[in-house]
PDB file of N, CA and C in Angstrom:
ATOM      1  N   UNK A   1     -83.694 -46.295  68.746  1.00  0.00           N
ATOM      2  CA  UNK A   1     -82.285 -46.649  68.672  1.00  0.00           C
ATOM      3  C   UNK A   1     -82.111 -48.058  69.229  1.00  0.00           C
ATOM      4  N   UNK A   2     -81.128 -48.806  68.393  1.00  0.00           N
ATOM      5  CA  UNK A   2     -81.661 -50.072  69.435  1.00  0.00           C
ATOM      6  C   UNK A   2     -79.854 -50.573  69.993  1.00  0.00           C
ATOM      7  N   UNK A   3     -80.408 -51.140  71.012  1.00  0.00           N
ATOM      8  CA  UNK A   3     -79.276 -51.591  71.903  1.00  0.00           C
ATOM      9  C   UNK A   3     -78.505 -52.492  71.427  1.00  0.00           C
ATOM     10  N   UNK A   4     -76.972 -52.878  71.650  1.00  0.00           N
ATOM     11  CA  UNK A   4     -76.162 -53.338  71.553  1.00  0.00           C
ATOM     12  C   UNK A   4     -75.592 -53.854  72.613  1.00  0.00           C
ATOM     13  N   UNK A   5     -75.529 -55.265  72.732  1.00  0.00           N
ATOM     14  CA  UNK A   5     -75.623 -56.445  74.082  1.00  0.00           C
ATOM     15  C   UNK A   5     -74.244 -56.348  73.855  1.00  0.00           C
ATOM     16  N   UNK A   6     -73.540 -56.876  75.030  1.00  0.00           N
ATOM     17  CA  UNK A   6     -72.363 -56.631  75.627  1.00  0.00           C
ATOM     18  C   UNK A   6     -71.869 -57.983  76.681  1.00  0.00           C
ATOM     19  N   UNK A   7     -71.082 -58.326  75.860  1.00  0.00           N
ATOM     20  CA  UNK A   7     -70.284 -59.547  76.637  1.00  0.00           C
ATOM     21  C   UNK A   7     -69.440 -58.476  77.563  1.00  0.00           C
ATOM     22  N   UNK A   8     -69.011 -59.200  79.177  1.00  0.00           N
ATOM     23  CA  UNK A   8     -68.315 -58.581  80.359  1.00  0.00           C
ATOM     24  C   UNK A   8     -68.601 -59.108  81.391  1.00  0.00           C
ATOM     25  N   UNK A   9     -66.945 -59.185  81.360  1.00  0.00           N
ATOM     26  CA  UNK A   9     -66.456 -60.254  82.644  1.00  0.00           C
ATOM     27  C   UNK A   9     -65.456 -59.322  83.399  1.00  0.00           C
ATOM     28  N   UNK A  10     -65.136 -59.526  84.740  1.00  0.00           N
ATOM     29  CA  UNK A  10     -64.088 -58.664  85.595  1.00  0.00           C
ATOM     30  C   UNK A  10     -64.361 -57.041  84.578  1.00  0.00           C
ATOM     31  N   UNK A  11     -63.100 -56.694  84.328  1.00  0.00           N
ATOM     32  CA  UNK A  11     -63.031 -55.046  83.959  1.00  0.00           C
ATOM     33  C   UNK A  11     -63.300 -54.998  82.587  1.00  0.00           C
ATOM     34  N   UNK A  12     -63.475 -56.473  82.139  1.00  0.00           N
ATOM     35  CA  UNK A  12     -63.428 -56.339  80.038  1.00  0.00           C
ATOM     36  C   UNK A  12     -64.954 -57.021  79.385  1.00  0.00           C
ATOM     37  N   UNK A  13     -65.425 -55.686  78.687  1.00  0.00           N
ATOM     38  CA  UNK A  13     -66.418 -55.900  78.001  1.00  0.00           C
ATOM     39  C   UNK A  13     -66.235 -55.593  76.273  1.00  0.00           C
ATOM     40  N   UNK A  14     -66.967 -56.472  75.804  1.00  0.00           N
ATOM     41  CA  UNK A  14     -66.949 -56.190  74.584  1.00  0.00           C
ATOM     42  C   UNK A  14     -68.346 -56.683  73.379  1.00  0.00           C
ATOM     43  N   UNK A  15     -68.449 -56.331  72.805  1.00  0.00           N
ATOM     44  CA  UNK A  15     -69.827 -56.356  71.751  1.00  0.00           C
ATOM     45  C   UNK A  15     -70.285 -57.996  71.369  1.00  0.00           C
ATOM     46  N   UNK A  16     -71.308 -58.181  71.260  1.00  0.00           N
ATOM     47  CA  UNK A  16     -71.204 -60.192  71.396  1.00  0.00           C
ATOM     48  C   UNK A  16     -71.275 -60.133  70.069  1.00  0.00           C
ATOM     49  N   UNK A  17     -72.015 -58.877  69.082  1.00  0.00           N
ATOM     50  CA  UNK A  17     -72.347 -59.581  67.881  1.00  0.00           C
ATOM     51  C   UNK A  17     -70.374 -59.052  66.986  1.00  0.00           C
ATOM     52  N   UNK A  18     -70.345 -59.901  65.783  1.00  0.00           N
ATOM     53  CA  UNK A  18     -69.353 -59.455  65.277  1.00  0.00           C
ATOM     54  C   UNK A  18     -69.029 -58.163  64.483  1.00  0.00           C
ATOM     55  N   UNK A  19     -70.059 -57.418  64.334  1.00  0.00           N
ATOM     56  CA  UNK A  19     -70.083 -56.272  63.594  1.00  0.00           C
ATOM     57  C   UNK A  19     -70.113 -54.999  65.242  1.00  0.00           C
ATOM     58  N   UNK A  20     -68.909 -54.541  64.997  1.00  0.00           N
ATOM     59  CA  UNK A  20     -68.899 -53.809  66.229  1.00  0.00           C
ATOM     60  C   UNK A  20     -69.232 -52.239  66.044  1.00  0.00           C
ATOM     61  N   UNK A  21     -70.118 -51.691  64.933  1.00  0.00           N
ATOM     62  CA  UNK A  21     -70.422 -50.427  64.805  1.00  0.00           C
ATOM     63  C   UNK A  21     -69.298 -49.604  64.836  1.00  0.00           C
ATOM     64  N   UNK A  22     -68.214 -49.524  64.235  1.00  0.00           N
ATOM     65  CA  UNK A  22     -67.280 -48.966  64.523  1.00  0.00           C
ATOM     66  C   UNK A  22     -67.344 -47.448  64.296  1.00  0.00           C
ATOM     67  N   UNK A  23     -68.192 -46.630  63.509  1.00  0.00           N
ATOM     68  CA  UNK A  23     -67.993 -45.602  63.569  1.00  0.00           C
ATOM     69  C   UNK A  23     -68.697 -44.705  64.816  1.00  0.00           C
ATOM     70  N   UNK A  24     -69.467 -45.819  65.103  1.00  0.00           N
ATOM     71  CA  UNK A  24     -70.588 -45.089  66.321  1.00  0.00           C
ATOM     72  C   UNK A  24     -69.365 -45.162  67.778  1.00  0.00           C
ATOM     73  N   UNK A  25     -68.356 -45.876  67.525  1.00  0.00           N
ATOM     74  CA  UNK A  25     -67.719 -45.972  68.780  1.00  0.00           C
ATOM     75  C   UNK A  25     -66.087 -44.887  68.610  1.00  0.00           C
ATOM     76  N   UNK A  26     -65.849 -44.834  68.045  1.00  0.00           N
ATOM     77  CA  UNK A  26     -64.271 -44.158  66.950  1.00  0.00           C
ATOM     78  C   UNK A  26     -64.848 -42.713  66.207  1.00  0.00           C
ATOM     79  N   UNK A  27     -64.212 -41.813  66.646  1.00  0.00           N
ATOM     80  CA  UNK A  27     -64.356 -40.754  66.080  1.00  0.00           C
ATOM     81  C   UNK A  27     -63.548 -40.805  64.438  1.00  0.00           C
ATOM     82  N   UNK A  28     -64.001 -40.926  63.439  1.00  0.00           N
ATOM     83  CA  UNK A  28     -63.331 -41.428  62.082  1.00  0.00           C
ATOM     84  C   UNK A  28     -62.759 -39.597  61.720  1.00  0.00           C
ATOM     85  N   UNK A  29     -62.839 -38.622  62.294  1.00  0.00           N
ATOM     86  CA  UNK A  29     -62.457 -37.046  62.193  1.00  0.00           C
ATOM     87  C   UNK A  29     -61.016 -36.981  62.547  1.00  0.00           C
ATOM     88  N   UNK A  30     -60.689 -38.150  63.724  1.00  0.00           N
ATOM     89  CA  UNK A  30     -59.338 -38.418  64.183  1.00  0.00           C
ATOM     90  C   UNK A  30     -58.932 -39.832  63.644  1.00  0.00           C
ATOM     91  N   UNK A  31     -58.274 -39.903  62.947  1.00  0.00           N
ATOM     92  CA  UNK A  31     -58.011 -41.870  62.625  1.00  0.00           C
ATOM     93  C   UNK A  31     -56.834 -41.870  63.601  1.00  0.00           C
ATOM     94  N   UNK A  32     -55.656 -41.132  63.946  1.00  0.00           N
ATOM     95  CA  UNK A  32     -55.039 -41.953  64.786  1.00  0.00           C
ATOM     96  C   UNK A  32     -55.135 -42.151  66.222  1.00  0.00           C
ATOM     97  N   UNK A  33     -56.647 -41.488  66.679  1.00  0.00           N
ATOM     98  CA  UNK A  33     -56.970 -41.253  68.050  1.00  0.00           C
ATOM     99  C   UNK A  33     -57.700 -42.732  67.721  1.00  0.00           C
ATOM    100  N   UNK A  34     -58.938 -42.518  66.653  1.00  0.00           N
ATOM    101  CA  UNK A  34     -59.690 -44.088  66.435  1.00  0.00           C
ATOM    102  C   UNK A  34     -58.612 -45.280  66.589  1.00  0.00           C
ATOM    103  N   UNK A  35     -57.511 -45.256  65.604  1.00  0.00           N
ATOM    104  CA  UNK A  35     -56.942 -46.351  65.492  1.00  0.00           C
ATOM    105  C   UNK A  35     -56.088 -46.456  66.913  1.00  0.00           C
ATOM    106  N   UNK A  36     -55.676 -45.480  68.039  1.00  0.00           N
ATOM    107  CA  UNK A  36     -54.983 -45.773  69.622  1.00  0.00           C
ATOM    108  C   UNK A  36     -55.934 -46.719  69.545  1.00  0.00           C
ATOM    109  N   UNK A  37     -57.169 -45.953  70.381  1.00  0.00           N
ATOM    110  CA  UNK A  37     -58.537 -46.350  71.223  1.00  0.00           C
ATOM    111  C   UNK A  37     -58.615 -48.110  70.203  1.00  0.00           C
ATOM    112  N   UNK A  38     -58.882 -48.600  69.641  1.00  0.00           N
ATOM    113  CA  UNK A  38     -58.963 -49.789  68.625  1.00  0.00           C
ATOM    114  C   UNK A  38     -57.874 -51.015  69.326  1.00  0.00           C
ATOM    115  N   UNK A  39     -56.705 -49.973  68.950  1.00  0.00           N
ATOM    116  CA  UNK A  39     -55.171 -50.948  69.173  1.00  0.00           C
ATOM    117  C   UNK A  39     -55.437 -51.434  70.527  1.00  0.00           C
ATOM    118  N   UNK A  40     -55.955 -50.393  71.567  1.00  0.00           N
ATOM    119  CA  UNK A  40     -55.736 -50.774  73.197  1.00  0.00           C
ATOM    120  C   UNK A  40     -56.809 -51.868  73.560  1.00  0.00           C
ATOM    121  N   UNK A  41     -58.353 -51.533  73.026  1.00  0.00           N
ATOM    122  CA  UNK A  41     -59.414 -52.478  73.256  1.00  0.00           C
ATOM    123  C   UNK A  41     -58.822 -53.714  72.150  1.00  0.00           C
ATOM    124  N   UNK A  42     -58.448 -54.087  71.406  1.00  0.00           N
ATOM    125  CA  UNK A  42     -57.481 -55.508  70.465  1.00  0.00           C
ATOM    126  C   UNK A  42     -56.623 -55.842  71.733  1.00  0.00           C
ATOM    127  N   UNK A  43     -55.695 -55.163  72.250  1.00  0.00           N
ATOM    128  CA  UNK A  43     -54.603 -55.355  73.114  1.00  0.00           C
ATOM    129  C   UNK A  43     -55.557 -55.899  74.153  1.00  0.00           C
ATOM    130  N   UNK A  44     -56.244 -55.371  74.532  1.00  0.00           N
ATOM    131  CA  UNK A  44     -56.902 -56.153  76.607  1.00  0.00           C
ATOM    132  C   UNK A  44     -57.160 -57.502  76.131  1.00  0.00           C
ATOM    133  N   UNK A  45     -58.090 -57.347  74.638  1.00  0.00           N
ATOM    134  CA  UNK A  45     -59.309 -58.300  74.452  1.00  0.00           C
ATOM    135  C   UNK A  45     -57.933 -59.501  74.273  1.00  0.00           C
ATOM    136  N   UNK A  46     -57.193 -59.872  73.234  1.00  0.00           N
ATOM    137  CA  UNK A  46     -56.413 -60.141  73.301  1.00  0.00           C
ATOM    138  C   UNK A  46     -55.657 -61.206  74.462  1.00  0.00           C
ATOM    139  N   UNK A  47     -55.005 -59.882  75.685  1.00  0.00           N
ATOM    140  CA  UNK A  47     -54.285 -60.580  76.915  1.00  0.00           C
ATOM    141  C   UNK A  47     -55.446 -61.309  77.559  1.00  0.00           C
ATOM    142  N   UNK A  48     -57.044 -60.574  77.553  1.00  0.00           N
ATOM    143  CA  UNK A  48     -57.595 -61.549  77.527  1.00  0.00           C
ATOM    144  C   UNK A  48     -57.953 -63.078  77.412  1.00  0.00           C
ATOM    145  N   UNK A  49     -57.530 -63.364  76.243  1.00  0.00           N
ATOM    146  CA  UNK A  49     -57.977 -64.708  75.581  1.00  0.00           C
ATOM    147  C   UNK A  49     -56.813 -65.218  75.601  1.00  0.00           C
ATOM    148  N   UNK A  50     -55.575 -64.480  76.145  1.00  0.00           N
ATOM    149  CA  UNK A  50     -54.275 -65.553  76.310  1.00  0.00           C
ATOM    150  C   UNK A  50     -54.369 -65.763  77.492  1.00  0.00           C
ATOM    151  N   UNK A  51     -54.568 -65.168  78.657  1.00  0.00           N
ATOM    152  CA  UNK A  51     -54.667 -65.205  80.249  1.00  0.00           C
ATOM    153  C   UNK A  51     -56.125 -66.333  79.832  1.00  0.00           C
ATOM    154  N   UNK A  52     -57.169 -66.597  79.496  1.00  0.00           N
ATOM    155  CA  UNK A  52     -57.891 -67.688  79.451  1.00  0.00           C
ATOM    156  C   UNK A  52     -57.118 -68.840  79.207  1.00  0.00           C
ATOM    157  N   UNK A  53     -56.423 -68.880  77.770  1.00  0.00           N
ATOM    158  CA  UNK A  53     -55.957 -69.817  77.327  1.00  0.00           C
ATOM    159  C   UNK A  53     -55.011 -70.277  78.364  1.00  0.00           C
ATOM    160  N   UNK A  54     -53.812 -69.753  78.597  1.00  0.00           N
ATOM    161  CA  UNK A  54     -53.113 -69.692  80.090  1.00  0.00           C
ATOM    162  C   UNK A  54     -53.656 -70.714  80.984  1.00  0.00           C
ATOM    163  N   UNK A  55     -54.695 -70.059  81.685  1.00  0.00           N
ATOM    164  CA  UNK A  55     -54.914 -70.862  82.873  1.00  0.00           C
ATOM    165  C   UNK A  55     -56.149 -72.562  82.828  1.00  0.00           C
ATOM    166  N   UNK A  56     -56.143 -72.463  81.213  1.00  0.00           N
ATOM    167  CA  UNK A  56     -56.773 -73.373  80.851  1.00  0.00           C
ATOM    168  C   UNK A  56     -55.855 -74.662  80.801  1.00  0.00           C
ATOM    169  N   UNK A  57     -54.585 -74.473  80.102  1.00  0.00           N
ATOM    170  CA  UNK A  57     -53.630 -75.329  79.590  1.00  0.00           C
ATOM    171  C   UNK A  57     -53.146 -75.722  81.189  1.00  0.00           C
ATOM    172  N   UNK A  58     -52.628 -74.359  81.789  1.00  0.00           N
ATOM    173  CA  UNK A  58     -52.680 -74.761  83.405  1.00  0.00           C
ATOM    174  C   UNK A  58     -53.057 -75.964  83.891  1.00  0.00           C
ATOM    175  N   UNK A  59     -54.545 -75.604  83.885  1.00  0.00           N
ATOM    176  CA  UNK A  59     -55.159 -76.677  85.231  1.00  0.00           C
ATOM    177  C   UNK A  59     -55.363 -78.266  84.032  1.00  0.00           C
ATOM    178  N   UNK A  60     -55.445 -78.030  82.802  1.00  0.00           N
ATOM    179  CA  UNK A  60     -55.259 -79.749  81.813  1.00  0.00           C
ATOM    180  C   UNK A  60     -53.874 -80.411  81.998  1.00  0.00           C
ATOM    181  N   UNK A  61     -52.707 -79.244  82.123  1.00  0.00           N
ATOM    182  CA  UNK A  61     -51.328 -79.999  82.918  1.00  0.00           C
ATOM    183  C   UNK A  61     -51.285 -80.531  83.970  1.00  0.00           C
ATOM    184  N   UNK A  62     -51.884 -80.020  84.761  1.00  0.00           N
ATOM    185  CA  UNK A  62     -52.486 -80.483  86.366  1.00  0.00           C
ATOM    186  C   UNK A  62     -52.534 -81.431  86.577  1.00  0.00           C
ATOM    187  N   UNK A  63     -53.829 -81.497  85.740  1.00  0.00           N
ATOM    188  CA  UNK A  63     -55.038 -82.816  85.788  1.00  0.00           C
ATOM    189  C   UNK A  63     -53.834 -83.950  85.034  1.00  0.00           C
ATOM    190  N   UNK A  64     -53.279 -83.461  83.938  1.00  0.00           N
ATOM    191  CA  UNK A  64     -52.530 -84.549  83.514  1.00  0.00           C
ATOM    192  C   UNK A  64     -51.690 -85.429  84.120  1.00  0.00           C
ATOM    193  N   UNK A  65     -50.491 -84.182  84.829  1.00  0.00           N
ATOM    194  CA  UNK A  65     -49.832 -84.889  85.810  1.00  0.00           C
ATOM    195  C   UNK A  65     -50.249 -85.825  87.198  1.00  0.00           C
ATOM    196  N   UNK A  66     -50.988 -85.301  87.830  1.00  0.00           N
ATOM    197  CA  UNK A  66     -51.615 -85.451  88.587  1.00  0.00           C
ATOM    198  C   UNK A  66     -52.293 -87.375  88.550  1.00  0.00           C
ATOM    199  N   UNK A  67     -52.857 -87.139  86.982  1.00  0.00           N
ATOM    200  CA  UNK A  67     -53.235 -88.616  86.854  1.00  0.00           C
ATOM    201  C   UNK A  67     -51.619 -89.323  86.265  1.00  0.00           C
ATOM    202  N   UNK A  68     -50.816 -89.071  85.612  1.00  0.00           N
ATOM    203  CA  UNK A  68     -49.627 -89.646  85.290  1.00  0.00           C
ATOM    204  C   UNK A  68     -48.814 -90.191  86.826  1.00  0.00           C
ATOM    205  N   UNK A  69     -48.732 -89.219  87.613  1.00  0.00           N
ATOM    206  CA  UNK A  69     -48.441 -89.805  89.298  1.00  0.00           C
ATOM    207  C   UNK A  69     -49.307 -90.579  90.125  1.00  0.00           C
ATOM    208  N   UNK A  70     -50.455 -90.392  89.691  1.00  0.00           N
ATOM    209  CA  UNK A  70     -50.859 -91.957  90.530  1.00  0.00           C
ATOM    210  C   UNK A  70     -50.666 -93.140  89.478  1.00  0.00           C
ATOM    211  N   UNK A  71     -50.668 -92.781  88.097  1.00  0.00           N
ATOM    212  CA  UNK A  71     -50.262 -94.476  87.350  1.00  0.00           C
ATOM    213  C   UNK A  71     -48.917 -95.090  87.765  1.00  0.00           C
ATOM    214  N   UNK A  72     -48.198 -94.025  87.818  1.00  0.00           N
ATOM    215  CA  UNK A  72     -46.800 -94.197  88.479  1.00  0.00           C
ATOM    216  C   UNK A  72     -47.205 -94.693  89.739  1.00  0.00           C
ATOM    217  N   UNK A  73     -47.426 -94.544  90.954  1.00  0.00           N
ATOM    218  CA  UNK A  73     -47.836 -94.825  91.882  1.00  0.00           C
ATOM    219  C   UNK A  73     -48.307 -96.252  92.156  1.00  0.00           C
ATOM    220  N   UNK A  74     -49.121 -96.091  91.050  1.00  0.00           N
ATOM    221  CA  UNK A  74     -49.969 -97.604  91.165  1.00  0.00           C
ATOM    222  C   UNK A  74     -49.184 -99.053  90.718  1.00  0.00           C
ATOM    223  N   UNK A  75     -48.242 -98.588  89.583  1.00  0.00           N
ATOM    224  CA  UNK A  75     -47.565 -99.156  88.999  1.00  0.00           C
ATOM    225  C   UNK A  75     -46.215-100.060  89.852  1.00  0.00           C
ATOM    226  N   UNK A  76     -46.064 -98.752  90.723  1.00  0.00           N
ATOM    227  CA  UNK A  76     -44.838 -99.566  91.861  1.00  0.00           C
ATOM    228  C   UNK A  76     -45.407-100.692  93.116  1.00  0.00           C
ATOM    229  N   UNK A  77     -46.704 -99.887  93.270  1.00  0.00           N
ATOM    230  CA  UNK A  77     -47.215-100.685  94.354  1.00  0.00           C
ATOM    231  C   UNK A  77     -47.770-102.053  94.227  1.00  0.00           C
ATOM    232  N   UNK A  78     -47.602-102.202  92.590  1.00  0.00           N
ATOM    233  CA  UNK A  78     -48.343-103.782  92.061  1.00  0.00           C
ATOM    234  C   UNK A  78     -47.391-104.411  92.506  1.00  0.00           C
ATOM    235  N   UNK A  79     -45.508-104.441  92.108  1.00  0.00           N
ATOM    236  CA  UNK A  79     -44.810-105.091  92.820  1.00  0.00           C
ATOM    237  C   UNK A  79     -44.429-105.647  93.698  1.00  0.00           C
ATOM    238  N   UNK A  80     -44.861-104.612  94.752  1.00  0.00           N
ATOM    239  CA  UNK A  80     -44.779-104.787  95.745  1.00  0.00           C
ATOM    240  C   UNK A  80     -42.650-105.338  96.124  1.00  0.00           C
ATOM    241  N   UNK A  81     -42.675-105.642  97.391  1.00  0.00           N
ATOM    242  CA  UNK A  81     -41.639-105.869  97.595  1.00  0.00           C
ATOM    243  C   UNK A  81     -41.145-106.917  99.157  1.00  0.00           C
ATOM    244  N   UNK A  82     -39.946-107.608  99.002  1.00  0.00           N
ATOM    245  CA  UNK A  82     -40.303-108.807 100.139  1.00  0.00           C
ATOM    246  C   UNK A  82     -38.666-108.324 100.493  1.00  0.00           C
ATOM    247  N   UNK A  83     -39.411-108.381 102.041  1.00  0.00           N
ATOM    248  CA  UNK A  83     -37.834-108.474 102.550  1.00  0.00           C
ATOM    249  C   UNK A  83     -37.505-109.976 103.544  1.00  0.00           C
ATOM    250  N   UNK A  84     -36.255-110.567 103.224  1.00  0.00           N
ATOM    251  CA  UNK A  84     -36.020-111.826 104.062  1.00  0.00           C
ATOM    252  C   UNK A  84     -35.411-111.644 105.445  1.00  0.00           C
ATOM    253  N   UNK A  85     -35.511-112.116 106.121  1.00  0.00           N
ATOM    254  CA  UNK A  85     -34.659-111.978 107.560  1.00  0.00           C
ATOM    255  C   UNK A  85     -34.221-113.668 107.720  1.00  0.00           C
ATOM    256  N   UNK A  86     -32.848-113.626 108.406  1.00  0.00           N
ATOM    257  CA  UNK A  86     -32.463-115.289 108.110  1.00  0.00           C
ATOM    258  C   UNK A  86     -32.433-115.501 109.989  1.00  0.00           C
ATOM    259  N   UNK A  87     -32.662-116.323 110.572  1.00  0.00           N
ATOM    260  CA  UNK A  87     -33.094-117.037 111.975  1.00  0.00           C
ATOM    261  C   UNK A  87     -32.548-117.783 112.491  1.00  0.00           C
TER     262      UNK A  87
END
């Protein structure tokens, strides 16, 4: 029988190759028990790859701002500024 490798990270694993054996995993005797069990592993995998995407866009806003405030930064301090006092 041969094995089937398994991507898994924190609580979510899932099949690396794209052909996911579906009948070996889904009882096809029940389709709307197969098709729950299906909908819920789509649903994690899913919030999955949006909670990635999420905290990806996150930390590139970051980084963006982050460099946009020191150009700002840098930008005022070229001016600089003079104050007079009269004697």
């Amino acid at each position: 029988m041969a094995t089937t490798e398994v991507y898994a990270q924190d609580n979510f694993a899932e099949p690396i190759s794209a052909q996911h054996d579906f009948t070996n995993h889904f009882d096809l005797d029940n389709p709307m028990q197969a098709m729950s069990s299906y909908a819920r592993i789509m649903h994690a995998h899913t919030k999955q790859q949006l909670d990635t995407a999420t905290t990806s866009a996150r930390r590139r806003s970051e980084a963006s701002s982050t460099t946009a405030s020191l150009s700002h930064e840098d930008s005022g301090s070229s001016t600089g500024s003079v104050s007079s006092t009269s004697s």
